[in-house]
Protein backbone atom coordinates (compact mmCIF):
# COMPACT_ATOMS: atom_id res chain seq x y z
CA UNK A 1 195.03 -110.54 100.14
CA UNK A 2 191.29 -110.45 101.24
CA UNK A 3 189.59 -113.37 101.07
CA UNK A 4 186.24 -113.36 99.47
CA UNK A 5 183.53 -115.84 100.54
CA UNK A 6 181.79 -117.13 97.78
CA UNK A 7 178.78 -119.39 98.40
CA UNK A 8 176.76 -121.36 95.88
CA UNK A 9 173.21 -121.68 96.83
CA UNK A 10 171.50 -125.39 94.77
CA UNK A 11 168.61 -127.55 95.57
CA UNK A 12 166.81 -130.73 94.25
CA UNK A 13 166.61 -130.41 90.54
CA UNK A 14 169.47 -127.47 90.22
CA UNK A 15 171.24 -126.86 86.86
CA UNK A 16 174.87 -128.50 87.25
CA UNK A 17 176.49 -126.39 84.76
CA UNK A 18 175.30 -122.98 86.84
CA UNK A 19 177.24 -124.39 89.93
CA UNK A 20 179.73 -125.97 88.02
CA UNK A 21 180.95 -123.21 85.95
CA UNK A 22 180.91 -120.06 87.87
CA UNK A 23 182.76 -122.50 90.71
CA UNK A 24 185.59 -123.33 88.36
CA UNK A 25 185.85 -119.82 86.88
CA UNK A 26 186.31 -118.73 90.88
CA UNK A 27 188.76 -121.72 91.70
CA UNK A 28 191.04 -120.86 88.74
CA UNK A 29 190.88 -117.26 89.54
CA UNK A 30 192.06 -118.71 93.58
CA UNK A 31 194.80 -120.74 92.37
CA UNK A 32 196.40 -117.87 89.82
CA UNK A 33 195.50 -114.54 92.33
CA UNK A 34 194.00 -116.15 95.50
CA UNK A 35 191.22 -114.46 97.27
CA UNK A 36 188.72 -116.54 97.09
CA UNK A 37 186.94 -119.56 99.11
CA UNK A 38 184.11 -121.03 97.81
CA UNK A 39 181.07 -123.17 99.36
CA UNK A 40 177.96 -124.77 98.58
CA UNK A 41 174.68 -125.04 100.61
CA UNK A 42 171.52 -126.12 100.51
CA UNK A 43 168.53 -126.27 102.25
CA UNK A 44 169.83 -129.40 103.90
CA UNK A 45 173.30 -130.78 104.10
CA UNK A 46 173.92 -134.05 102.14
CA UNK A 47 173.41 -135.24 98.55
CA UNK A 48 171.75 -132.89 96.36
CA UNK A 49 170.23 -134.48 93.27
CA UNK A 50 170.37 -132.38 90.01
CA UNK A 51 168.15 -131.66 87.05
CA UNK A 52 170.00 -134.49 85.34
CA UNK A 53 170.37 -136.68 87.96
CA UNK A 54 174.20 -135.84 89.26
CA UNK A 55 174.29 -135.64 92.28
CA UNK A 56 176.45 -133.12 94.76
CA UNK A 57 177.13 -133.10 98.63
CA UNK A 58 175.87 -129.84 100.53
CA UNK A 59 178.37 -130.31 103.21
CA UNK A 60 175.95 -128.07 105.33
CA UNK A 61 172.64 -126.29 105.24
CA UNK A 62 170.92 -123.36 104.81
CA UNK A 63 170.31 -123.51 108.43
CA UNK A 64 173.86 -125.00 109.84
CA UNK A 65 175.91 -121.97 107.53
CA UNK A 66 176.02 -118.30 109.03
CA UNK A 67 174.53 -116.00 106.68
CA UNK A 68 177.04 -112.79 107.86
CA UNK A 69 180.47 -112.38 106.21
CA UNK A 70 179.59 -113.03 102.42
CA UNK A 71 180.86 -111.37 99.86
CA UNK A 72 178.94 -112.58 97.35
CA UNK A 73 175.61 -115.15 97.03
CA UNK A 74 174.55 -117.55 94.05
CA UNK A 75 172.14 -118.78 93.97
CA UNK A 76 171.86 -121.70 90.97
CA UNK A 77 168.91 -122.43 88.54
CA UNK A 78 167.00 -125.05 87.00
CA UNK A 79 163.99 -127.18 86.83
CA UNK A 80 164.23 -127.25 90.87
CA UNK A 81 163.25 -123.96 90.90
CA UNK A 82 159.34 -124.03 90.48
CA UNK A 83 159.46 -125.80 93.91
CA UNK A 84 161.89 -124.58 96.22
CA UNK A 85 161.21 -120.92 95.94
CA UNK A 86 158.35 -121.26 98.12
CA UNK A 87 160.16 -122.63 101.11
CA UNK A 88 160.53 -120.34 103.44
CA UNK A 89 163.10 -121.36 105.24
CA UNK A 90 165.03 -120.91 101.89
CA UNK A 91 164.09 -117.86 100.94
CA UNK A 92 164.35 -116.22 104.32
CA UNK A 93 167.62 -116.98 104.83
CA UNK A 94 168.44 -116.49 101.32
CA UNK A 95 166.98 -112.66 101.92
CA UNK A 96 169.49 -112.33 105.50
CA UNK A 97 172.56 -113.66 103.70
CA UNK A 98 171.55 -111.29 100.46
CA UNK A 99 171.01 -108.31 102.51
CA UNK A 100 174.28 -108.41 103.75
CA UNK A 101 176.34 -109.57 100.99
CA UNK A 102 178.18 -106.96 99.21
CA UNK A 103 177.16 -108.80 95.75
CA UNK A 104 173.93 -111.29 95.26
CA UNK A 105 173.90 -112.85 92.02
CA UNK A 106 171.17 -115.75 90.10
CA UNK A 107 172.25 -118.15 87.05
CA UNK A 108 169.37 -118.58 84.65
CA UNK A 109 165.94 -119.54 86.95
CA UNK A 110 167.82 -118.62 90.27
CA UNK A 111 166.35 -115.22 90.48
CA UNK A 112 163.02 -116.66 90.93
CA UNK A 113 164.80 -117.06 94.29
CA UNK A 114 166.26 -113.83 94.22
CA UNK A 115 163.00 -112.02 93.59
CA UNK A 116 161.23 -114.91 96.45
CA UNK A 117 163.66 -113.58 99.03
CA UNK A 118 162.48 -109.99 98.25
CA UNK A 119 166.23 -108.86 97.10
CA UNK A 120 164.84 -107.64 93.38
CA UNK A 121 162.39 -105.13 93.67
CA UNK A 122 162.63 -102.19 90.84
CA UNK A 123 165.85 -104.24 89.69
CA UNK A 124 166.64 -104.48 86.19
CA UNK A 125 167.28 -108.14 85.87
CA UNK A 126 167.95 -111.05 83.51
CA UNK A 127 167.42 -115.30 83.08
CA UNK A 128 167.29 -117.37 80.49
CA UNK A 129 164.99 -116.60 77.55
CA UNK A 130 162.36 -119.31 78.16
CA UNK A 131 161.54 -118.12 81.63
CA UNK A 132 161.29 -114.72 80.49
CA UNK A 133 157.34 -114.44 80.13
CA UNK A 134 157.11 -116.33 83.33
CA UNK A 135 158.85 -113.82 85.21
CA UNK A 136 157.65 -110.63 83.92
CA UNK A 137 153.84 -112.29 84.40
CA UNK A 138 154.76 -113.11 88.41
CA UNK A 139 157.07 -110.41 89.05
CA UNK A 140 155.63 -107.32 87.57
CA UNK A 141 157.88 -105.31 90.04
CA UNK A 142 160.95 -106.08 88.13
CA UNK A 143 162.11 -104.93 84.77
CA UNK A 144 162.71 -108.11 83.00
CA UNK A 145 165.19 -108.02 79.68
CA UNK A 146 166.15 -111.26 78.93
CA UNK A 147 168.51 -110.01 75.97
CA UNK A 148 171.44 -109.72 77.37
CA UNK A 149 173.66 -112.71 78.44
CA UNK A 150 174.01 -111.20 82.32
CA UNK A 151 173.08 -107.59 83.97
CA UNK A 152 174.18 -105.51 86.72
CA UNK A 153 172.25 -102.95 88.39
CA UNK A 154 173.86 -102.20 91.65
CA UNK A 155 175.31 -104.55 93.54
CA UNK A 156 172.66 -107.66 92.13
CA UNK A 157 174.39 -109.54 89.06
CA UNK A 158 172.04 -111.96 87.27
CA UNK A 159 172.55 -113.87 83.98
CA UNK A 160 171.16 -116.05 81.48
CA UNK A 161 170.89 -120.18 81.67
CA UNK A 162 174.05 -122.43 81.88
CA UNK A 163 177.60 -120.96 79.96
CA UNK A 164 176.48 -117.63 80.46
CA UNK A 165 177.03 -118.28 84.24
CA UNK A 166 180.54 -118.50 83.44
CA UNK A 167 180.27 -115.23 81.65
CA UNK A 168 179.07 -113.76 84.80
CA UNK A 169 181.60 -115.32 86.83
CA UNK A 170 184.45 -113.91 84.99
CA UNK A 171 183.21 -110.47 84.85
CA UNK A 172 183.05 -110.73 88.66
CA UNK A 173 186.53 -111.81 88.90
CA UNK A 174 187.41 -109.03 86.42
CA UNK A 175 185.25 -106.60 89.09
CA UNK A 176 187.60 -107.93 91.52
CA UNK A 177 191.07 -108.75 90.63
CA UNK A 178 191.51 -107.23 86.93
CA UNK A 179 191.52 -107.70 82.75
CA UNK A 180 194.49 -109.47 83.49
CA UNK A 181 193.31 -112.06 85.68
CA UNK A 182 189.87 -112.92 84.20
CA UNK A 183 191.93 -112.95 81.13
CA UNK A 184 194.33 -115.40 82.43
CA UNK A 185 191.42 -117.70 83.85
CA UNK A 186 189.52 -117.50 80.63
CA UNK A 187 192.88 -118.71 79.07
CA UNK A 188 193.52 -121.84 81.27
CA UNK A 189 189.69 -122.58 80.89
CA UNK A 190 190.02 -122.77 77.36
CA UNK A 191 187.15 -120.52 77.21
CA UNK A 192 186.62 -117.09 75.03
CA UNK A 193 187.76 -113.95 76.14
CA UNK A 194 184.63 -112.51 78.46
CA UNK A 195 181.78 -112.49 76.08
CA UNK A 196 180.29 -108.56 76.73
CA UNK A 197 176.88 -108.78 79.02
CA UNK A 198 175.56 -107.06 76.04
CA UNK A 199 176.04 -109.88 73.96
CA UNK A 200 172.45 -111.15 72.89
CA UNK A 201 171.30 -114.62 73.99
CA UNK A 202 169.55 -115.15 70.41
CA UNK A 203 171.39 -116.20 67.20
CA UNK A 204 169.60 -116.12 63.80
CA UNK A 205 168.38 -120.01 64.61
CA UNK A 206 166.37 -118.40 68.11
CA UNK A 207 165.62 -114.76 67.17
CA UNK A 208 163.36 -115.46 64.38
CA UNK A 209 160.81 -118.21 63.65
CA UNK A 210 161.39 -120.66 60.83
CA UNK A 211 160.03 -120.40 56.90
CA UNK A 212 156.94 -122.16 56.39
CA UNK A 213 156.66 -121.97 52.75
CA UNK A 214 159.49 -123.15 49.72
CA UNK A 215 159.53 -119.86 48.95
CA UNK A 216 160.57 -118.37 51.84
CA UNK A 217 162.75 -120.90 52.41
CA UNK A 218 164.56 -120.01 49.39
CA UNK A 219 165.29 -116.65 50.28
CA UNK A 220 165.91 -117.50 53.92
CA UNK A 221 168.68 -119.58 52.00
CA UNK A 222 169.83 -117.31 50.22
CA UNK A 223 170.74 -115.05 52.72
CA UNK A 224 172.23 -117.87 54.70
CA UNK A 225 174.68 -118.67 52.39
CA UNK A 226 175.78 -115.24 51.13
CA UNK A 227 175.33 -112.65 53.68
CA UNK A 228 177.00 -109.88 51.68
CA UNK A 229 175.51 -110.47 48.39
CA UNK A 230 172.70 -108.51 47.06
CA UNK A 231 169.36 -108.74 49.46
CA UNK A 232 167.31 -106.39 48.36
CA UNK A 233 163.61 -106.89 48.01
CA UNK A 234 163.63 -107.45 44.67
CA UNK A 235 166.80 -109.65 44.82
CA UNK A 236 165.06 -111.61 47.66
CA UNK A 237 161.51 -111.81 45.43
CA UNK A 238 163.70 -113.08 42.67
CA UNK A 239 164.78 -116.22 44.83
CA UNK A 240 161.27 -116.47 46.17
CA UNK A 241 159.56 -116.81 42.94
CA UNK A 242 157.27 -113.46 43.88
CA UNK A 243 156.76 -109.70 43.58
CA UNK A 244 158.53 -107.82 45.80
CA UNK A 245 155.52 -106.54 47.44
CA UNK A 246 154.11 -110.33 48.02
CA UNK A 247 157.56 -111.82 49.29
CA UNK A 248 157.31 -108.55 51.75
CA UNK A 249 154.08 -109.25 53.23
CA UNK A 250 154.77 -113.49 53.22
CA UNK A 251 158.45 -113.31 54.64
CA UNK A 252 157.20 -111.00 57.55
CA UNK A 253 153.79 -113.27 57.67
CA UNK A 254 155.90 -116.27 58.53
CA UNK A 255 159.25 -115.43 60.04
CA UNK A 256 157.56 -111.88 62.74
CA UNK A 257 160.11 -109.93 61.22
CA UNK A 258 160.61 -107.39 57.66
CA UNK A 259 163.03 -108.85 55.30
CA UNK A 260 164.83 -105.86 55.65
CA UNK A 261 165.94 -106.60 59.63
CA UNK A 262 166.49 -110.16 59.05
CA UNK A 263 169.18 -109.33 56.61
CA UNK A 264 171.00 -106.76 59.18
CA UNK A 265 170.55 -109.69 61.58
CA UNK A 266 172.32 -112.30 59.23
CA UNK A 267 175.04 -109.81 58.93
CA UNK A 268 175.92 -108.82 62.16
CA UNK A 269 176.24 -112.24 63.12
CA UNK A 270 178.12 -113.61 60.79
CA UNK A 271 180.74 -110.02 60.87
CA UNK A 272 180.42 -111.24 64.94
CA UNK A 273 182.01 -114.90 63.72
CA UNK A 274 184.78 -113.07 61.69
CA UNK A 275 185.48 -110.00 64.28
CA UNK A 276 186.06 -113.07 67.05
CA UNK A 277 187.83 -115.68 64.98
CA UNK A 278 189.85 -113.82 62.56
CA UNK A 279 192.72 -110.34 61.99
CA UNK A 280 191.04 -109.41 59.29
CA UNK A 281 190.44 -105.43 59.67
CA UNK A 282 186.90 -103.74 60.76
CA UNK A 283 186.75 -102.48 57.19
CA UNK A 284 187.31 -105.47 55.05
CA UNK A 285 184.67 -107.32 57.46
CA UNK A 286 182.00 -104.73 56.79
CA UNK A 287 182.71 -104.87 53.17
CA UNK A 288 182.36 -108.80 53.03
CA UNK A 289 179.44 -108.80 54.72
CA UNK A 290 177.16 -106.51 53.13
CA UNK A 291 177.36 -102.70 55.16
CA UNK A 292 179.70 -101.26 52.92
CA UNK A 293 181.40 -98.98 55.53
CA UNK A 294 182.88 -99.92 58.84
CA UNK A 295 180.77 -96.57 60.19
CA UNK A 296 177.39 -98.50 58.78
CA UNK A 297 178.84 -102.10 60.45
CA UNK A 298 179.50 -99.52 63.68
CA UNK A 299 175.91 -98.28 63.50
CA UNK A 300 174.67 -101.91 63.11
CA UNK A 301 176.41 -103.22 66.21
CA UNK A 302 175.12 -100.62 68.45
CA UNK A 303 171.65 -100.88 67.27
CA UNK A 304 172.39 -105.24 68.00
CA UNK A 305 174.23 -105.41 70.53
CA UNK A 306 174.95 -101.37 72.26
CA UNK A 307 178.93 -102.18 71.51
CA UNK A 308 181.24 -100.80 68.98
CA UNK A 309 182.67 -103.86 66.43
CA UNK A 310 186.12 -103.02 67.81
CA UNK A 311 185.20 -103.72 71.40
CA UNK A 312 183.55 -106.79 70.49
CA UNK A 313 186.61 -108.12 69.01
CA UNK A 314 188.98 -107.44 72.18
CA UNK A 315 185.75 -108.51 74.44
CA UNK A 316 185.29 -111.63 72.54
CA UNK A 317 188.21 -113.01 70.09
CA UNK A 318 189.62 -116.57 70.38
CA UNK A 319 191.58 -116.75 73.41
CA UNK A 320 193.80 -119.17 70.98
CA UNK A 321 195.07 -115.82 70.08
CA UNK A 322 196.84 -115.09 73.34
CA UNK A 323 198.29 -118.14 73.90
């Protein structure tokens, strides 16, 4: 079988888990199909501290490791970043061994590095959500959508911060060796099924701010705890304690979003929980929680998420289920 030469590119103040993760995902995938050797390099052989304070040996450098002859590059994120992404002897040979490689890929911050070395421009590209202002504002020549858990446009992979490197990883193993492998690692690893890159970073606790008012709160609450009850405005002004027309303007006052979408938020993530941890069948799911039809909970997932509730579930149920 082909051997594919994997090499993990970290620095002072890296993120463990985005070498850590995407490595294991690749070793397990070795040991079940073979096909793969990984390394790990830096800009100077030796210990490498991390982010939070582990430290890894770089048994060589940047400069000591020949940049032809790699399948595929990733580079690693983290706090680290801010720093090394303006040495150049980094980032140039980070932009030889990418324009070679038949795949360059970034965890979280690492395509600050990416887009350093010049490998990014016009790419549509992802990291994690609290860098995303920071790279659309210095790299206006990339089309930044930090939504999604990874992307792929062309041959450049990049993901979201720490787990969702292991996401990515196992979508490149799928690339490369098959459903039946990646779903074989994700098994051993104890890990669910490959998680769709459409799968939004942001639960309800990130994609929404918080109530700042007992009233709101209340109907915040409500929803909470019922998803497929009645949540109307004038069911959710009864719980507030206010007209409809005043809990309308307050809720989207204090949460940056109409009661309306909140509500379709609520729903498709808890219909999300059930799809991935139980049997039960598209249609009871979307009459539990609140769309009536399993064509409205369709509609709803595609507007969330651009994936049909029956692909989510064999994308993302318990791998507990296939053992």
């Amino acid at each position: 079988m082909k051997q594919r030469r994997i090499v993990f590119v970290i620095f002072e103040g890296f993120q463990p888990l985005d070498l850590f993760g995407p490595y294991e995902v690749f070793q397990h995938a070795d040991r079940l199909a073979g096909g793969y050797s990984c390394q790990v390099t830096a800009p100077l052989p030796g210990p490498v501290r991390s982010g939070s304070g582990l430290s890894v040996h770089a048994p060589c450098g940047v400069a000591d490791l020949d940049p032809a002859g790699i399948d595929t590059l990733v580079v690693t994120g983290g706090d680290g970043i801010d720093q090394v992404r303006h040495d150049p002897t980094l980032t140039r040979w980070i932009a030889t061994a990418g324009a070679t490689a038949r795949r360059v890929t970034s965890v979280c911050s690492g395509v600050f590095l990416l887009a350093a070395a010049g490998l990014l421009h016009g790419r549509r590209v992802t990291t994690h959500w609290a860098r995303e202002e920071q790279l659309t504002r210095e790299h206006p020549e990339l089309v930044v959508d930090c939504d999604p858990i990874f992307l792929k446009d062309g041959r450049v992979w990049t993901s979201a911060g720490v787990t969702a490197g292991m996401d990515l990883a196992l979508a490149l193993v799928e690339d490369d060796l098959g459903r039946e492998v990646a779903h074989a690692v994700a098994q051993e690893m104890v890990m669910f099924l490959r998680r769709p890159g459409s799968q939004s970073q942001f639960s309800v606790a990130l994609w929404s701010a918080q109530p700042a008012s007992d009233p709101i709160r209340a109907a915040v609450t409500a929803i909470h705890s019922d998803p497929g009850a009645r949540h109307g405005i004038n069911d959710l002004a009864s719980h507030a304690g206010l007209s409809p027309r005043h809990l309308q303007r307050r809720f989207t006052a204090e949460l940056s979003i109409p009661p309306g979408t909140y509500v379709e938020g609520v729903r498709v993530e808890a219909a999300k929980r059930a799809l991935a941890e139980s049997a039960h069948p598209i249609e009871t799911i979307a009459r539990r929680y609140g769309f009536g039809t399993a064509e409205t909970l369709r509609r709803a997932f595609h507007r969330h998420l651009s994936v049909a509730p029956s692909d989510y579930r064999e994308r993302f149920r318990s791998t507990k289920e296939h053992i």
